[in-house]
N, C-alpha and C. Protein backbone atom coordinates (compact mmCIF):
# COMPACT_ATOMS: atom_id res chain seq x y z
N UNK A 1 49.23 -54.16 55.75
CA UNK A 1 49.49 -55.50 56.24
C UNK A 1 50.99 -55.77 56.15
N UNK A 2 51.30 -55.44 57.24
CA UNK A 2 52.75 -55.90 57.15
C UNK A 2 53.46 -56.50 58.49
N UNK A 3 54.41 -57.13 58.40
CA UNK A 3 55.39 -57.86 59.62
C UNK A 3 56.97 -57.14 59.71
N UNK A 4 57.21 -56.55 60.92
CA UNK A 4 58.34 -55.82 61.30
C UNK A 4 58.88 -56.50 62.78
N UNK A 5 60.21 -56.80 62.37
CA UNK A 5 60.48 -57.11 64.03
C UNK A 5 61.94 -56.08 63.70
N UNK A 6 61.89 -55.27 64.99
CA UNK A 6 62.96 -53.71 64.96
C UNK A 6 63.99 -54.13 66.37
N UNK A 7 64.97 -53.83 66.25
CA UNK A 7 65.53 -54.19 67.41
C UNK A 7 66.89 -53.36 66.83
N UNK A 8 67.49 -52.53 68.13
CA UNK A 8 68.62 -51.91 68.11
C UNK A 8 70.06 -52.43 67.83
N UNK A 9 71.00 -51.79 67.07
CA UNK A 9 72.05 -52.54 66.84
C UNK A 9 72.84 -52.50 68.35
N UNK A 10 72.85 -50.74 68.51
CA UNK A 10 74.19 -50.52 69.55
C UNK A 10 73.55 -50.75 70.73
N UNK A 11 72.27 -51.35 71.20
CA UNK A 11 71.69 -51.28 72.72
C UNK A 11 71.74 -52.32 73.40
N UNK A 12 72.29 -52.85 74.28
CA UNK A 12 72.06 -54.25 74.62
C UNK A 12 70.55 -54.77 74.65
N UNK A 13 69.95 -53.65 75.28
CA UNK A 13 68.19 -54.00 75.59
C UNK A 13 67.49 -54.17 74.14
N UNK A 14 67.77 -53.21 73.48
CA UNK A 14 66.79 -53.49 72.44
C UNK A 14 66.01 -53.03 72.47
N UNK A 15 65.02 -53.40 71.08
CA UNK A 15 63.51 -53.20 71.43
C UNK A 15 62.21 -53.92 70.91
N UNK A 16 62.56 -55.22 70.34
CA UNK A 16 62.32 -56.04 70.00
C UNK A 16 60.80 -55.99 69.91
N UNK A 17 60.73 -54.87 69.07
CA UNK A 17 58.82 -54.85 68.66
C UNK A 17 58.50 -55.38 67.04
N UNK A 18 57.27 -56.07 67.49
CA UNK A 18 57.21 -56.64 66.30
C UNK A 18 55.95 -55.55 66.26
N UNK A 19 55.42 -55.21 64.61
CA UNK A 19 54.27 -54.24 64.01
C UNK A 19 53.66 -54.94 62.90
N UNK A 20 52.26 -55.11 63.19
CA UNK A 20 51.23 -55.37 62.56
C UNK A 20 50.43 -53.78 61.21
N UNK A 21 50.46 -54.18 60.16
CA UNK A 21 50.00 -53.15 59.94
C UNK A 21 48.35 -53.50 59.13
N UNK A 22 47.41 -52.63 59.06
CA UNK A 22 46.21 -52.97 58.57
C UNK A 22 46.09 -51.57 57.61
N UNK A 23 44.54 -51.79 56.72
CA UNK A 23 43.87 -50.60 56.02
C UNK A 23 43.29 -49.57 57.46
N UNK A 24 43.24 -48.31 57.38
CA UNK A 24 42.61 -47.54 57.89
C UNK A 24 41.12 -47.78 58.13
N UNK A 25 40.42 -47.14 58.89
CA UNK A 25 38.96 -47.03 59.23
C UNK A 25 38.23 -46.33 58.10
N UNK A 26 37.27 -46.99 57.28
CA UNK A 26 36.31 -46.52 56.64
C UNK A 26 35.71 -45.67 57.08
N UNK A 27 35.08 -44.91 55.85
CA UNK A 27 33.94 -44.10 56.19
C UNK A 27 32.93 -44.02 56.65
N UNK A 28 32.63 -44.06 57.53
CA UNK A 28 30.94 -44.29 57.62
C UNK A 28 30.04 -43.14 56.87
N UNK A 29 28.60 -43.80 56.62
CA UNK A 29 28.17 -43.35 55.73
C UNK A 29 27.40 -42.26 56.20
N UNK A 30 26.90 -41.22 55.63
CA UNK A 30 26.20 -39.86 56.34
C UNK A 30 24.60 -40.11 56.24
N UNK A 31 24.18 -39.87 57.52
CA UNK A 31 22.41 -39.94 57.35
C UNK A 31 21.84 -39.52 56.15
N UNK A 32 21.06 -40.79 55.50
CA UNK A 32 19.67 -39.74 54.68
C UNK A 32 18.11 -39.44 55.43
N UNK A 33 18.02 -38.63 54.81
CA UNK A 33 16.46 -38.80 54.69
C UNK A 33 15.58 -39.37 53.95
N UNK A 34 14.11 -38.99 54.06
CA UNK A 34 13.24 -40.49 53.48
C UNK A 34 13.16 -39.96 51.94
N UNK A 35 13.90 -39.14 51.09
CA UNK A 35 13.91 -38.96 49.93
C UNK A 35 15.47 -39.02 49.29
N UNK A 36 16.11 -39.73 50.23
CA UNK A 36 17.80 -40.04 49.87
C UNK A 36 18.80 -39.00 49.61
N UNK A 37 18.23 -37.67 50.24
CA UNK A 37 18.76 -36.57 50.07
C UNK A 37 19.70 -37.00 51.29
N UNK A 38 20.50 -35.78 51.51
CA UNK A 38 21.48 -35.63 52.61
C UNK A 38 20.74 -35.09 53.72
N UNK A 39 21.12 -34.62 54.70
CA UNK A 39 20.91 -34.49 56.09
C UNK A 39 19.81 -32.90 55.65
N UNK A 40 19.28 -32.98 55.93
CA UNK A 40 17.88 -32.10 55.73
C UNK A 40 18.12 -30.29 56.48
N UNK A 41 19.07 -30.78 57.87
CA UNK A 41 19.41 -29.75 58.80
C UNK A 41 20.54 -28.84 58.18
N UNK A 42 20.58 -27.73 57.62
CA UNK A 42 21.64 -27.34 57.71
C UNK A 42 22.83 -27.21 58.15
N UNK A 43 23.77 -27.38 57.47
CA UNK A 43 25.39 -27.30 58.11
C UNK A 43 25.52 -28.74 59.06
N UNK A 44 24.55 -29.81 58.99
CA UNK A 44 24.76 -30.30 59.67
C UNK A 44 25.91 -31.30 59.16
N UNK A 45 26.00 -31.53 58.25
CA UNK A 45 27.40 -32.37 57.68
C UNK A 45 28.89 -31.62 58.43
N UNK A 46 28.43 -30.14 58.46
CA UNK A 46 29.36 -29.10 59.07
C UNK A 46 29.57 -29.74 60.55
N UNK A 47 28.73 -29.90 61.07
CA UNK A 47 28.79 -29.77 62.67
C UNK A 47 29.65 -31.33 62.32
N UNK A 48 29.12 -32.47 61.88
CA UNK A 48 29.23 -33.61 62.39
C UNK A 48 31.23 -33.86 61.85
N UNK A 49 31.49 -33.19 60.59
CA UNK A 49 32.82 -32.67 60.63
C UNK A 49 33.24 -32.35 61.75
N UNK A 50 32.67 -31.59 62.40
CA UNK A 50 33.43 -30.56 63.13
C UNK A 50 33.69 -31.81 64.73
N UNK A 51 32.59 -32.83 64.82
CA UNK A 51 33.11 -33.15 66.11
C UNK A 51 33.31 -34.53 65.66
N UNK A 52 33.78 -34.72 64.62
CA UNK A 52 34.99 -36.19 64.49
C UNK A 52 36.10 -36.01 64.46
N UNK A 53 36.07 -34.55 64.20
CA UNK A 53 37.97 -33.78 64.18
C UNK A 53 38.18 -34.08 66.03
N UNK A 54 37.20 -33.03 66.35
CA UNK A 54 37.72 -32.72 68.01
C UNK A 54 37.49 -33.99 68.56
N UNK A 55 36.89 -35.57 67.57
CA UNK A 55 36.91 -36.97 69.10
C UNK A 55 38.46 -37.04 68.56
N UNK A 56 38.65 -37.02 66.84
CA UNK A 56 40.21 -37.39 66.53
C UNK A 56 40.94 -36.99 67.97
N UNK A 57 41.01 -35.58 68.03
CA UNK A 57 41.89 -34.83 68.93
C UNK A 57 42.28 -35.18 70.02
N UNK A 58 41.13 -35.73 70.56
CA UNK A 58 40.99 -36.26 71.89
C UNK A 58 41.17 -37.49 72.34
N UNK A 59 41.49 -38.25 71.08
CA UNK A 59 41.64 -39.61 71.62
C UNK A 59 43.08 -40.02 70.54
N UNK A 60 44.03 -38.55 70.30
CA UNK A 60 45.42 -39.36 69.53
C UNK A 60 46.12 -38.21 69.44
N UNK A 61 47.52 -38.66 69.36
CA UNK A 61 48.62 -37.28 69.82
C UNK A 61 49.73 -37.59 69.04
N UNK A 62 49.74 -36.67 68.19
CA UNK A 62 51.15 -36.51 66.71
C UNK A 62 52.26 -36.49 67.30
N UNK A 63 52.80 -38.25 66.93
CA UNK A 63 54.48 -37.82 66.94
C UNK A 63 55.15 -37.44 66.05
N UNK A 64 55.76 -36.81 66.36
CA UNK A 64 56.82 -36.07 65.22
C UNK A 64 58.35 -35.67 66.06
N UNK A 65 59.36 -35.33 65.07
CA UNK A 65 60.66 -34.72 65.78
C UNK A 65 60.58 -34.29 67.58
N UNK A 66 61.02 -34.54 68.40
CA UNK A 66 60.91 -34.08 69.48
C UNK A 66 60.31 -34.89 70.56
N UNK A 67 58.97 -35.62 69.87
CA UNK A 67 58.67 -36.90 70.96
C UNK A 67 59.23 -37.73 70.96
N UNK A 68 58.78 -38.21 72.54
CA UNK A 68 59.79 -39.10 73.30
C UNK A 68 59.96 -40.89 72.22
N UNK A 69 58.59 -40.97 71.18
CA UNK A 69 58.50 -42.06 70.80
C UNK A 69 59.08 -41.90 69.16
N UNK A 70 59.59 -40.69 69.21
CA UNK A 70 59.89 -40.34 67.69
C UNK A 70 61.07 -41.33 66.95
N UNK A 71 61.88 -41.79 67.93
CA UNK A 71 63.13 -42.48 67.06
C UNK A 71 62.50 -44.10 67.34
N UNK A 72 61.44 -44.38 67.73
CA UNK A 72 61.33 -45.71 67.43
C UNK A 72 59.99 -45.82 65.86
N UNK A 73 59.39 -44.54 66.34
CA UNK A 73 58.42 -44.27 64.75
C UNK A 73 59.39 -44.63 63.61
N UNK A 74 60.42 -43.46 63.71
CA UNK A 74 61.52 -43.30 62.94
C UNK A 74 62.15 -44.34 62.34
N UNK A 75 62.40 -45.44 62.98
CA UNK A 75 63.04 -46.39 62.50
C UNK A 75 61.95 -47.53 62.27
N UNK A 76 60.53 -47.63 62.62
CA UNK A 76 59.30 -48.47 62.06
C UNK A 76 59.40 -47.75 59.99
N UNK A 77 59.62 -46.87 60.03
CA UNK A 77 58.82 -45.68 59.04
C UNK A 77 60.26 -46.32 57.71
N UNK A 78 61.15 -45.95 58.40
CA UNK A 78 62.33 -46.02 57.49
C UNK A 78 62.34 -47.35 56.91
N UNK A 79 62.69 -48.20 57.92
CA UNK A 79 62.63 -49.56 57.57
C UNK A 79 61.46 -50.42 56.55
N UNK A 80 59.99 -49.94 56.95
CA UNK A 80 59.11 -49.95 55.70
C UNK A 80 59.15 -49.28 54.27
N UNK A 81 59.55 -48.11 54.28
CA UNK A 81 60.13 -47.67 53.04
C UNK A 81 61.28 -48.38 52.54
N UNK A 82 62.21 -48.86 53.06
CA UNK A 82 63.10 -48.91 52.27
C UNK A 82 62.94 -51.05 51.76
N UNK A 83 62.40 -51.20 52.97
CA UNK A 83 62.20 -53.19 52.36
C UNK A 83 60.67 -52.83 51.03
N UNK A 84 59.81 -52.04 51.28
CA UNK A 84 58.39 -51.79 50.41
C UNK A 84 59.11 -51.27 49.23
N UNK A 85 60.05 -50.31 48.90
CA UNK A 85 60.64 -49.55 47.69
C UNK A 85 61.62 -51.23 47.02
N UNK A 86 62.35 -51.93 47.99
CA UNK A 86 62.83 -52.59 47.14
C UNK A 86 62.66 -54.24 46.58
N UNK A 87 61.18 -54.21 47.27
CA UNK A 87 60.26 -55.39 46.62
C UNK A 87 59.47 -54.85 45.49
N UNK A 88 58.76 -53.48 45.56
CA UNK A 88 58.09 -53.37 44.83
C UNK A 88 58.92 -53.12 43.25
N UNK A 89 60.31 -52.53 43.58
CA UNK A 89 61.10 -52.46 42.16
C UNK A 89 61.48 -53.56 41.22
N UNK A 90 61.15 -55.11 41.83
CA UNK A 90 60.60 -56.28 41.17
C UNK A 90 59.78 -56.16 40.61
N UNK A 91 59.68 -57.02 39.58
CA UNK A 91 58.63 -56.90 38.27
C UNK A 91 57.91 -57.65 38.99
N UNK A 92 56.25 -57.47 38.39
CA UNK A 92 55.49 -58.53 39.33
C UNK A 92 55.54 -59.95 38.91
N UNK A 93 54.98 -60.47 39.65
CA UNK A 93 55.53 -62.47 39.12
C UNK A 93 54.20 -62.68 39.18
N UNK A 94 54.20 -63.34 37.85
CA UNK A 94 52.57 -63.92 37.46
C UNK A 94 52.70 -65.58 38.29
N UNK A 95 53.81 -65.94 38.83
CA UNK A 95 53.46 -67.35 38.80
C UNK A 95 52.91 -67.49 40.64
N UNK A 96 52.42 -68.47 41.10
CA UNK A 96 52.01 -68.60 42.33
C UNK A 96 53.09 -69.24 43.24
N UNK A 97 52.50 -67.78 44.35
CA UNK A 97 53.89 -67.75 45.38
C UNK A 97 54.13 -69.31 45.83
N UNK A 98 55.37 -69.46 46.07
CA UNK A 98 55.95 -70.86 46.57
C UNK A 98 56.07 -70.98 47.93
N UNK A 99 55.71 -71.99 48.77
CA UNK A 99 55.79 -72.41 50.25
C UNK A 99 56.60 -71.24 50.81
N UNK A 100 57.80 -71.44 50.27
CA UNK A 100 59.48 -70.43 50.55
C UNK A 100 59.08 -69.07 50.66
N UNK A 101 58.14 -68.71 49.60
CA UNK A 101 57.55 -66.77 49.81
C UNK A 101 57.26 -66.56 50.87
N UNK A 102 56.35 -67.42 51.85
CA UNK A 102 55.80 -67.53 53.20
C UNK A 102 56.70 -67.57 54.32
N UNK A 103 57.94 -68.12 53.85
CA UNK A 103 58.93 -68.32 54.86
C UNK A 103 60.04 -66.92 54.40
N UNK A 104 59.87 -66.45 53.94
CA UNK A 104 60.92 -65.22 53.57
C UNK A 104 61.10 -64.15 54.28
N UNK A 105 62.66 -64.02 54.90
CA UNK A 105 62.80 -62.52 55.52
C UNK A 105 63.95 -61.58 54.83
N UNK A 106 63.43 -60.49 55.03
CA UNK A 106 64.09 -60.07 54.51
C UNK A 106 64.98 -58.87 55.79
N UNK A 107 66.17 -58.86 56.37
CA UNK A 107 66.64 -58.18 57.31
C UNK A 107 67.42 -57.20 56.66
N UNK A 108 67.68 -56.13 57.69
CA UNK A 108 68.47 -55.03 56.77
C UNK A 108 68.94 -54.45 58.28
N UNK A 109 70.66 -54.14 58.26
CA UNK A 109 70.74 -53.17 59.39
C UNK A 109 71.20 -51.40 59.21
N UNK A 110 71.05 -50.85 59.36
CA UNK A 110 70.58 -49.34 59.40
C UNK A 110 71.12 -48.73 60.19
N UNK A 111 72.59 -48.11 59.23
CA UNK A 111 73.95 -47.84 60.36
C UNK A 111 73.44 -46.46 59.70
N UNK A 112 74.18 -45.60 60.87
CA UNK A 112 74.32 -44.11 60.59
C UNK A 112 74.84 -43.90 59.19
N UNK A 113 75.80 -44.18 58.83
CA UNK A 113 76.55 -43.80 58.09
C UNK A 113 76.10 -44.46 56.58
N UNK A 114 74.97 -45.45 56.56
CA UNK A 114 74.19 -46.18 55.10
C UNK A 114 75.01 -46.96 55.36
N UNK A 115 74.48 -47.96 53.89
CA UNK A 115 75.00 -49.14 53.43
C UNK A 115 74.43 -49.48 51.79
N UNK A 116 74.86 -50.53 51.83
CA UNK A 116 74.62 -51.08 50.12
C UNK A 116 73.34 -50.97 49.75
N UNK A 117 72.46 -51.24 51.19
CA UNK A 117 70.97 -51.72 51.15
C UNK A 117 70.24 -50.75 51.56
N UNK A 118 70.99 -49.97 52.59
CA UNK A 118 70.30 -48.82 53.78
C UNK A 118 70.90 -47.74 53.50
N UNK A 119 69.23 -46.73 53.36
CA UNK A 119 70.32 -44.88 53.54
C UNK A 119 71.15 -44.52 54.60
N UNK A 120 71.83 -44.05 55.02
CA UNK A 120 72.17 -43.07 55.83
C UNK A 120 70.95 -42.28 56.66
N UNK A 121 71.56 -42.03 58.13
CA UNK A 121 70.53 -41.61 58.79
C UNK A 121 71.15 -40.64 59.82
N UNK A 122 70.67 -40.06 60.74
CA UNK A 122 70.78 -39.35 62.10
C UNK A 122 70.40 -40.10 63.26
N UNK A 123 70.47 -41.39 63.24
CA UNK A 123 69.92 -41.60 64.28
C UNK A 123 70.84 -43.36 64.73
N UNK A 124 70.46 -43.56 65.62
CA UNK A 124 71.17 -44.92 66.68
C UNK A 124 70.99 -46.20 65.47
N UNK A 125 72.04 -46.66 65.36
CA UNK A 125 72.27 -47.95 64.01
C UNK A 125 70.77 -48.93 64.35
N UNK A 126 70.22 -49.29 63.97
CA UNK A 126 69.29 -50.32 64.42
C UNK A 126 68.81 -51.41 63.22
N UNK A 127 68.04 -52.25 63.75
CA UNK A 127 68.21 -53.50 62.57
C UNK A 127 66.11 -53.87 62.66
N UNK A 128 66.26 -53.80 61.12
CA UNK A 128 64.69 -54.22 60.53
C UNK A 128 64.54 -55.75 59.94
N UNK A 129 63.51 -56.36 60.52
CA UNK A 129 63.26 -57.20 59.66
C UNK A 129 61.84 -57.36 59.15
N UNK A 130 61.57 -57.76 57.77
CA UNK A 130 60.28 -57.52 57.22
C UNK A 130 60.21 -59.29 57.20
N UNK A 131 58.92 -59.50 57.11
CA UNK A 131 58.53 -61.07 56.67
C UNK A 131 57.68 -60.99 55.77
N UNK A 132 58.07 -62.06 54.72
CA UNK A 132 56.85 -62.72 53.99
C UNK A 132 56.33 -61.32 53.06
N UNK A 133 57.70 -60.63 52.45
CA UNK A 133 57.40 -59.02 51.68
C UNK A 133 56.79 -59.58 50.08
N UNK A 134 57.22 -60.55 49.69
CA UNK A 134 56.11 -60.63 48.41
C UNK A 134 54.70 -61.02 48.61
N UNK A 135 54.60 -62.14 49.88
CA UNK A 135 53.19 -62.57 49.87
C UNK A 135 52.22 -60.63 50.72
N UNK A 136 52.83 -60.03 51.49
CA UNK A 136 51.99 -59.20 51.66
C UNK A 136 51.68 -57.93 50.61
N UNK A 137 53.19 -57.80 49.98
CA UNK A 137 52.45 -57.23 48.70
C UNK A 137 51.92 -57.53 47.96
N UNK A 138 51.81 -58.88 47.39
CA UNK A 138 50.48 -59.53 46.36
C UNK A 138 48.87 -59.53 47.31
N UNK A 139 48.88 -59.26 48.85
CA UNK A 139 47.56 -58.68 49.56
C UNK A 139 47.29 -57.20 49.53
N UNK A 140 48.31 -56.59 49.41
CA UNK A 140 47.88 -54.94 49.08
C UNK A 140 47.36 -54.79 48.01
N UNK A 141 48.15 -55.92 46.92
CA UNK A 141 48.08 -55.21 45.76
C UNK A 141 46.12 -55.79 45.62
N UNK A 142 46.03 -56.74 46.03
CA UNK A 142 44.98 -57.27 45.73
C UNK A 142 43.71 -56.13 46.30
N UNK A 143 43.67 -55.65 47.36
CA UNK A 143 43.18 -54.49 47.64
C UNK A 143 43.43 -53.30 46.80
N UNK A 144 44.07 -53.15 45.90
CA UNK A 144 44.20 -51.81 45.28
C UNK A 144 45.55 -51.21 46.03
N UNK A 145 46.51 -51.42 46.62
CA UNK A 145 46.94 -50.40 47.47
C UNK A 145 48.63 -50.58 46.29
N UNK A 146 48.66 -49.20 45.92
CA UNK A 146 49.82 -49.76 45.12
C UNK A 146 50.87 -49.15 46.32
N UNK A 147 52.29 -49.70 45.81
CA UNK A 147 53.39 -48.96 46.29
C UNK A 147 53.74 -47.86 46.65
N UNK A 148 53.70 -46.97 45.70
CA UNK A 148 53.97 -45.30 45.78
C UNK A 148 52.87 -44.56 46.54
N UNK A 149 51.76 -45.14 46.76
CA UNK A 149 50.65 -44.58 47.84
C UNK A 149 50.79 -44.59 48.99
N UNK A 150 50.93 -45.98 49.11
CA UNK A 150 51.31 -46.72 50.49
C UNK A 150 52.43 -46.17 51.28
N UNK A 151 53.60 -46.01 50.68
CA UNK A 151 54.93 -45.22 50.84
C UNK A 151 54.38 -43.99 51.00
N UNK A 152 53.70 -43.27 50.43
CA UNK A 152 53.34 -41.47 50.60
C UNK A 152 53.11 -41.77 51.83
N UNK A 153 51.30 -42.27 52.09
CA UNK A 153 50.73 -41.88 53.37
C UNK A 153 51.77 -42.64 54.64
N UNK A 154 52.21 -43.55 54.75
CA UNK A 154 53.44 -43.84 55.75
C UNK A 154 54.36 -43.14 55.99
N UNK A 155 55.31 -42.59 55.43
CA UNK A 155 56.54 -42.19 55.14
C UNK A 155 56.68 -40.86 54.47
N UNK A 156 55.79 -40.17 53.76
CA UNK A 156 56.34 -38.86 53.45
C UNK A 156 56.81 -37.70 54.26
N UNK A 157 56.21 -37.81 55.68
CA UNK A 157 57.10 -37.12 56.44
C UNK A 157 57.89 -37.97 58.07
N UNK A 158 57.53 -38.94 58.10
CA UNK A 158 58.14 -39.73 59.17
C UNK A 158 57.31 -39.15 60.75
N UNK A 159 55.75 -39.36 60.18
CA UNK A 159 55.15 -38.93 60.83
C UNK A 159 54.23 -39.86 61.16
N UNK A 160 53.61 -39.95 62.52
CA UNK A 160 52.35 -41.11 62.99
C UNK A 160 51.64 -40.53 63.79
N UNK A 161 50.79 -40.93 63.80
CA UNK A 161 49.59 -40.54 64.97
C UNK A 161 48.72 -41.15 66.23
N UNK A 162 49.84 -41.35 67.14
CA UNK A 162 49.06 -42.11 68.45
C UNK A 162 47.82 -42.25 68.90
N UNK A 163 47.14 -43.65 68.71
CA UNK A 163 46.04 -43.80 69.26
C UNK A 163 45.75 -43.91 70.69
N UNK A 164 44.86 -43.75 71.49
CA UNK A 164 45.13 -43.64 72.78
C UNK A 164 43.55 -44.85 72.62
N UNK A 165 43.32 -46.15 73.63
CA UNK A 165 42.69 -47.05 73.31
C UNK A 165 42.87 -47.33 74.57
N UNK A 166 42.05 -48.57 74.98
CA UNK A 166 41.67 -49.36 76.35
C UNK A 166 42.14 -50.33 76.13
N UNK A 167 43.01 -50.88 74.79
CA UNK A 167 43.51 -52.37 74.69
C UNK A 167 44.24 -52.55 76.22
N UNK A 168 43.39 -54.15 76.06
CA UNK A 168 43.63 -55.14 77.53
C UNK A 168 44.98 -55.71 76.93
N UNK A 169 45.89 -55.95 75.95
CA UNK A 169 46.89 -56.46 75.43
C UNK A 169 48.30 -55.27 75.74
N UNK A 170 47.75 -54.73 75.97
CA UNK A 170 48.39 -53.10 75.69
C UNK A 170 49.49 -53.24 74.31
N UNK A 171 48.68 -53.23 73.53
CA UNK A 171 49.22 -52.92 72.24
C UNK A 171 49.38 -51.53 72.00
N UNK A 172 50.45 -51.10 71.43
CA UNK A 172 49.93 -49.58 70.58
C UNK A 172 49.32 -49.51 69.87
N UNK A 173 48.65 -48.73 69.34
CA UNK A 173 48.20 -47.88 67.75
C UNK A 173 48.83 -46.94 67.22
N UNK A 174 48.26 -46.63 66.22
CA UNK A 174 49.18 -45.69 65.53
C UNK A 174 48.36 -45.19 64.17
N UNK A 175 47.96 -44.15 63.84
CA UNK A 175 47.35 -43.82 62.43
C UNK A 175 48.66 -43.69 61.95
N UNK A 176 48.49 -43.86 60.31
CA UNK A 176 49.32 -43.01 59.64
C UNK A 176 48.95 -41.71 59.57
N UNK A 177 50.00 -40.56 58.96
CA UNK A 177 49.42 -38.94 59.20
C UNK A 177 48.28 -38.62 58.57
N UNK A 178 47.55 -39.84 57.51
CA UNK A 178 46.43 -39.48 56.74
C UNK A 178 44.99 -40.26 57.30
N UNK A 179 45.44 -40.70 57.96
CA UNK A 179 44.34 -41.60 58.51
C UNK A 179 43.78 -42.61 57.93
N UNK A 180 44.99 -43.21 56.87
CA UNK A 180 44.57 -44.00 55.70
C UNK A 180 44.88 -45.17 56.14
N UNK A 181 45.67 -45.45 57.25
CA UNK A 181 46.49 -46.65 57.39
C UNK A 181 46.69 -47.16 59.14
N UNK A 182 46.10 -47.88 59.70
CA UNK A 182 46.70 -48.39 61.19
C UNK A 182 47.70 -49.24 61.63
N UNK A 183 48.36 -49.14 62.63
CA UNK A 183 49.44 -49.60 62.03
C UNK A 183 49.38 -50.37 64.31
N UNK A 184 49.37 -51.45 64.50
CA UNK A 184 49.26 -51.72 65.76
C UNK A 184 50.89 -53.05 66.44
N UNK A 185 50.72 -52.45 67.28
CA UNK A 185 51.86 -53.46 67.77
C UNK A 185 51.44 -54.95 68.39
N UNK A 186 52.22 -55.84 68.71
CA UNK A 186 51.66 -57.03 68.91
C UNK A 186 52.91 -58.09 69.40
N UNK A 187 52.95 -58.92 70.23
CA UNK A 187 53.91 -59.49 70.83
C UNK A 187 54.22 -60.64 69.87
N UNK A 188 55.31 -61.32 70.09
CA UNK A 188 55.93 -62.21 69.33
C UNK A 188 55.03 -63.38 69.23
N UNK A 189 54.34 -63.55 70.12
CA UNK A 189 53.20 -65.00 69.93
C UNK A 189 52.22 -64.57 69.19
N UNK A 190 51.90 -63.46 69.20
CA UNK A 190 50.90 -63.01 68.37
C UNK A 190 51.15 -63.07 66.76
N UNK A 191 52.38 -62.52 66.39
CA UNK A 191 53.10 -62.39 65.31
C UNK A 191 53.38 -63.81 64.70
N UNK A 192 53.44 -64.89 65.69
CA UNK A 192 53.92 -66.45 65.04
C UNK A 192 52.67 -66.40 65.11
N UNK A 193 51.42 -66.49 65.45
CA UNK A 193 49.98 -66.87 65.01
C UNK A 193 49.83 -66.41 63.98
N UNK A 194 50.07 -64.78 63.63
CA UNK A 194 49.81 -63.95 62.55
C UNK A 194 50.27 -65.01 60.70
N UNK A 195 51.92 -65.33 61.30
CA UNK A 195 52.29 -66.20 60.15
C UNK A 195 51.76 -67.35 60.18
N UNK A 196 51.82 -68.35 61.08
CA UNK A 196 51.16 -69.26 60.68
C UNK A 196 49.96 -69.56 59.70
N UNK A 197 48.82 -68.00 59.68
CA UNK A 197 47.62 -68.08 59.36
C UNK A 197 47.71 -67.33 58.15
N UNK A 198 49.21 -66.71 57.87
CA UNK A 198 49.16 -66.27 56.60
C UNK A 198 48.81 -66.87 55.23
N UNK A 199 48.99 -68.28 55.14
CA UNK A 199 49.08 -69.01 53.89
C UNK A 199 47.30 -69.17 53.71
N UNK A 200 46.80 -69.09 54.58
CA UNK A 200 45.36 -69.45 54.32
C UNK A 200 44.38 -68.72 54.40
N UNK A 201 45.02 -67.07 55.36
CA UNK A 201 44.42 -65.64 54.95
C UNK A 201 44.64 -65.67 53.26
N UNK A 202 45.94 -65.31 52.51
CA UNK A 202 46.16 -65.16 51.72
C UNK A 202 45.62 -65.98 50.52
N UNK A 203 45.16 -66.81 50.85
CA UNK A 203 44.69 -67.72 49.40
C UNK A 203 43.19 -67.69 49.69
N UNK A 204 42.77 -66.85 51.11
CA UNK A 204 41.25 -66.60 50.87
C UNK A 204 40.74 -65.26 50.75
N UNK A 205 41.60 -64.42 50.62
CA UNK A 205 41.42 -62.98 49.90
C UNK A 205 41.67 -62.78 48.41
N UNK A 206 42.85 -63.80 48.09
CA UNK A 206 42.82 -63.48 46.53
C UNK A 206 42.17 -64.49 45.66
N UNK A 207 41.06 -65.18 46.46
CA UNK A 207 40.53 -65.94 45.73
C UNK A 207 39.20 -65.42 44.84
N UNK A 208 39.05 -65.74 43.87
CA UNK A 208 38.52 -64.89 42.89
C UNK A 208 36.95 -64.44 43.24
């Protein structure tokens, strides 16, 4: 669950995408039989492995180094690591978030060469902004999702996995490389609905 609006330093155009991020797709659960055993057929857990890999295959395509969508992954990927590494290095705050947490951005721009805030990179200067980074980490955390996990499956290799979908919005998708994490795009009206409804998502998930 997170809010990104990315936009290029040196481009006039830009690219002014804002990213929604969610938990990954559960498991679904494997047939029993009428004695709660597992699937009765042999190998059949085998087979049914075998053709959720090949729908994976068929319906999503690994970017990595070389694709055409790699330096905008690249700079979604970076920019979450580095605003997620330096909220979470705050101690946690027992007290309840203030109006202001909701309204909080946190921007960072992301020159080749680093900065105070930003590594150094290989790639076109561009500028991140995260929203509302304590209230969505007090929703991860509330899910279980700590920091250093979250950061692995995103970011350990600056890798994503294109969903290919019928959205009428034409949003993207995107797995993370583990399939732990979705990560979808969404236009700026969408994104001011998204906040607006944050204060009252958030106080009805962590409610006890």
């Amino acid at each position: 669950m997170f809010g990104v609006d990315l936009k290029r330093i040196a481009s006039a155009s830009g690219l002014g995408t804002m990213l929604g991020l969610g938990g990954g797709p559960s498991a679904s659960e494997r047939p029993r039989n009428s004695d709660g055993a597992g699937p009765s057929v042999e190998g059949r857990e085998d087979d049914e492995d075998e053709e959720t890999s090949h729908e994976k295959m068929a319906t999503t395509n690994l970017i990595s180094a070389g694709h055409e969508s790699f330096e905008l992954i690249f700079m979604m990927l970076m920019g979450i690591r580095t605003s997620v590494g330096r909220f979470c290095a705050q101690a946690p705050d027992a007290r309840e978030l203030a109006p202001s947490d909701f309204e909080q951005q946190w921007e960072g721009d992301f020159l080749g060469k680093g900065s105070a805030e930003t590594p150094a990179h290989g790639h076109v200067d561009f500028r991140f902004k995260d929203y509302a980074p304590l209230v969505f980490r007090q929703i991860r955390e509330r899910f279980g999702i700590e920091a250093p996990d979250y950061m692995l499956s995103l970011t350990s290799e600056y890798v994503l996995v294109e969903m290919f979908t019928n959205s009428k919005s034409g949003s993207l998708f995107f797995y993370s490389s583990d399939f732990r994490f979705i990560l979808k795009t969404c236009t700026k009206r969408e994104a001011a609905f998204l906040m607006a409804a944050l204060p009252q998502y958030h106080s009805y998930v962590l409610q006890p």
